[in-house]
C-alpha atoms as a PDB file:
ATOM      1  CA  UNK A   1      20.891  -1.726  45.689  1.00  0.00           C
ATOM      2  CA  UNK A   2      20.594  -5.281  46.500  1.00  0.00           C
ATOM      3  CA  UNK A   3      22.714  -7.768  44.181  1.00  0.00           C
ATOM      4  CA  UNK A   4      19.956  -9.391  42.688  1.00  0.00           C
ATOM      5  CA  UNK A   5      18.724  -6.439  40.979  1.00  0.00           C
ATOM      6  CA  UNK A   6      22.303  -5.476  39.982  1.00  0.00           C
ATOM      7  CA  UNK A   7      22.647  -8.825  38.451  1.00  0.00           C
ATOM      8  CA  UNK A   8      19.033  -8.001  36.907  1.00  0.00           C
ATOM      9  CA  UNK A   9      20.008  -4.844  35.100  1.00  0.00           C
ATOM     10  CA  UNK A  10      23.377  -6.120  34.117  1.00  0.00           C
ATOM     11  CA  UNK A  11      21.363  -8.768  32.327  1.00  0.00           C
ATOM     12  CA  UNK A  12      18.604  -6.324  30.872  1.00  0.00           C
ATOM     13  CA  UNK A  13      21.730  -4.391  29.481  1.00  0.00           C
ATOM     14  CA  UNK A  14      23.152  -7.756  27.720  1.00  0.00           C
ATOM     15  CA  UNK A  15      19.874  -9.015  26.360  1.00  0.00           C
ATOM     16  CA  UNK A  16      19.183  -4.851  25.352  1.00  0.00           C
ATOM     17  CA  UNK A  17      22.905  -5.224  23.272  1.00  0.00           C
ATOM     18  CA  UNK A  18      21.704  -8.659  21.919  1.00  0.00           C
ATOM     19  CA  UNK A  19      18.534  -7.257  20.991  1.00  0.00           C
ATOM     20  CA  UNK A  20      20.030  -4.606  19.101  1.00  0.00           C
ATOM     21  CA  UNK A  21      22.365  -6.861  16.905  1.00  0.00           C
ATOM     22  CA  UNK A  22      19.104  -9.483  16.062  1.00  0.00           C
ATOM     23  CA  UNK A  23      17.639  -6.366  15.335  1.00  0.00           C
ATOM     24  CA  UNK A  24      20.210  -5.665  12.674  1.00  0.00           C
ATOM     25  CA  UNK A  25      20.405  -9.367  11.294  1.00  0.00           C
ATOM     26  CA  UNK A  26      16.720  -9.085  11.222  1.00  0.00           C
ATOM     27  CA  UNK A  27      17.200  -6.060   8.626  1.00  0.00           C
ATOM     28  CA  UNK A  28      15.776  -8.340   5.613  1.00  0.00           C
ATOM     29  CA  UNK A  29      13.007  -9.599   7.282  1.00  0.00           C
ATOM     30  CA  UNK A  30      11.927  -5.628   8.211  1.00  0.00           C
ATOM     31  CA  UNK A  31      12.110  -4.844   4.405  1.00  0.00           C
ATOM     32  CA  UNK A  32       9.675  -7.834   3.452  1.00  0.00           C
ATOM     33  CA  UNK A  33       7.430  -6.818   6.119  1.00  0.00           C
ATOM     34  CA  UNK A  34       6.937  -3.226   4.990  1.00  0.00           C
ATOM     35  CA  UNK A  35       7.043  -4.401   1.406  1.00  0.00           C
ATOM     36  CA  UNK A  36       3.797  -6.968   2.055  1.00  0.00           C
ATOM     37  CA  UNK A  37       2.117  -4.217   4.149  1.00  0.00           C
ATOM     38  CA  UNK A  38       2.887  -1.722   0.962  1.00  0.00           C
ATOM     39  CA  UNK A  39       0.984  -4.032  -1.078  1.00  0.00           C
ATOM     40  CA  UNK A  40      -1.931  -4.790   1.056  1.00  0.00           C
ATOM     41  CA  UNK A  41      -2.332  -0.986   1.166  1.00  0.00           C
ATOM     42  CA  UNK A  42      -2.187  -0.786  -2.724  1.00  0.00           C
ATOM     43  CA  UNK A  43      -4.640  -3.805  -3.486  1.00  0.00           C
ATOM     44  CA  UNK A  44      -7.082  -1.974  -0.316  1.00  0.00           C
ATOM     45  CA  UNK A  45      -6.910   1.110  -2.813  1.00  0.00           C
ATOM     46  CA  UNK A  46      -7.506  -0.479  -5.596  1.00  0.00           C
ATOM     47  CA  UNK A  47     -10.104  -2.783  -4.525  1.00  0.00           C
ATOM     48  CA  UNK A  48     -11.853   1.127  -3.097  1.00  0.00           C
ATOM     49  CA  UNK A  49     -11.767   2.485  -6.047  1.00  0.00           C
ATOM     50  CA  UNK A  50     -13.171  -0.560  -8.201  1.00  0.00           C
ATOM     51  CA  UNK A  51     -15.859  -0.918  -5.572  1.00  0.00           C
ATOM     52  CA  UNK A  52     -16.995   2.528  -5.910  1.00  0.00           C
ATOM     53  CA  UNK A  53     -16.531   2.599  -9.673  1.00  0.00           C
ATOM     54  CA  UNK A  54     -19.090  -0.255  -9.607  1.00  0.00           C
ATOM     55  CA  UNK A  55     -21.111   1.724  -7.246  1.00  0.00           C
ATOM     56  CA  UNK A  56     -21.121   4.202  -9.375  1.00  0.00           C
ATOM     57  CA  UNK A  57     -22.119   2.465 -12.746  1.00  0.00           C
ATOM     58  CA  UNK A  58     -24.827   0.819 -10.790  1.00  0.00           C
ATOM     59  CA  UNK A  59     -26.342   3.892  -9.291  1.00  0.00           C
ATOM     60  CA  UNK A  60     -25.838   6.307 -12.497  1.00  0.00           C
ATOM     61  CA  UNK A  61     -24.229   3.988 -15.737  1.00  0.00           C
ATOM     62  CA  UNK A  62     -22.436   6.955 -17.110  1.00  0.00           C
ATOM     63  CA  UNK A  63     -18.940   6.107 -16.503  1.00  0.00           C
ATOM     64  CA  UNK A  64     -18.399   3.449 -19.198  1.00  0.00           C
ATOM     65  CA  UNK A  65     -20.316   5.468 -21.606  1.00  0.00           C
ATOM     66  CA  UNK A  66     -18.090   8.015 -21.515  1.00  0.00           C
ATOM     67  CA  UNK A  67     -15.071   5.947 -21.718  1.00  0.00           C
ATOM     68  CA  UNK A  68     -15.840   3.291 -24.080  1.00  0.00           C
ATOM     69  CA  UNK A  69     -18.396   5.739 -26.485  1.00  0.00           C
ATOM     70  CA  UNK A  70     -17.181   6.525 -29.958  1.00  0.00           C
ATOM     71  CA  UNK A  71     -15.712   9.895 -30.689  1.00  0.00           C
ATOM     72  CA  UNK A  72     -17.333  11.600 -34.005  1.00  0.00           C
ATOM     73  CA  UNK A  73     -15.282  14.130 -35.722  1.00  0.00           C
ATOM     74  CA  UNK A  74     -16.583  16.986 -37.270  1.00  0.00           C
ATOM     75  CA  UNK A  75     -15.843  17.044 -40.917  1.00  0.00           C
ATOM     76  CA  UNK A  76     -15.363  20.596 -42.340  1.00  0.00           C
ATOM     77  CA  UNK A  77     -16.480  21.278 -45.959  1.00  0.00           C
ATOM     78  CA  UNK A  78     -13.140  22.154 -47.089  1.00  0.00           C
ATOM     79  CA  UNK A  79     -12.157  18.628 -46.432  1.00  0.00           C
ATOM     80  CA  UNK A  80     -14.798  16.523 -48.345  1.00  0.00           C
ATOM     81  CA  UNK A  81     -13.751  15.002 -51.707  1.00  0.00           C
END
């Protein structure tokens, strides 16, 4: 092996090592990242499911009806004053 490429992969090793302990400083940093790209996959959901919701409403307007629609209860005879 010729000392240049000696001196190469001693220096790949160091800046492998160095690598390693950024990578550990750069713990926080990791965290945010996969926190951010948590919530861009939550607000992609969301925004799905309100876009077909509207879709929905649009195409067949039952959704809100059944939500939002008052509830009648049945009042038995034994009940009324």
């Amino acid at each position: 092996m010729s000392p240049r490429k000696a001196a190469g992969n001693s220096s790949h090793r160091r800046s492998e090592s160095r690598n390693f302990e950024n990578r550990s400083l750069n713990s926080q940093e990791d965290i945010m990242q996969m926190a951010i790209t948590f919530m861009a996959v939550v607000a992609g959901m969301i925004f799905s499911l309100a876009v077909a919701l509207l879709a929905e409403e649009l195409i067949f307007g039952q959704v809100f009806r059944l939500f939002f629609s008052r509830q009648t209860v049945a009042v038995k005879s034994g009940q009324k004053r």
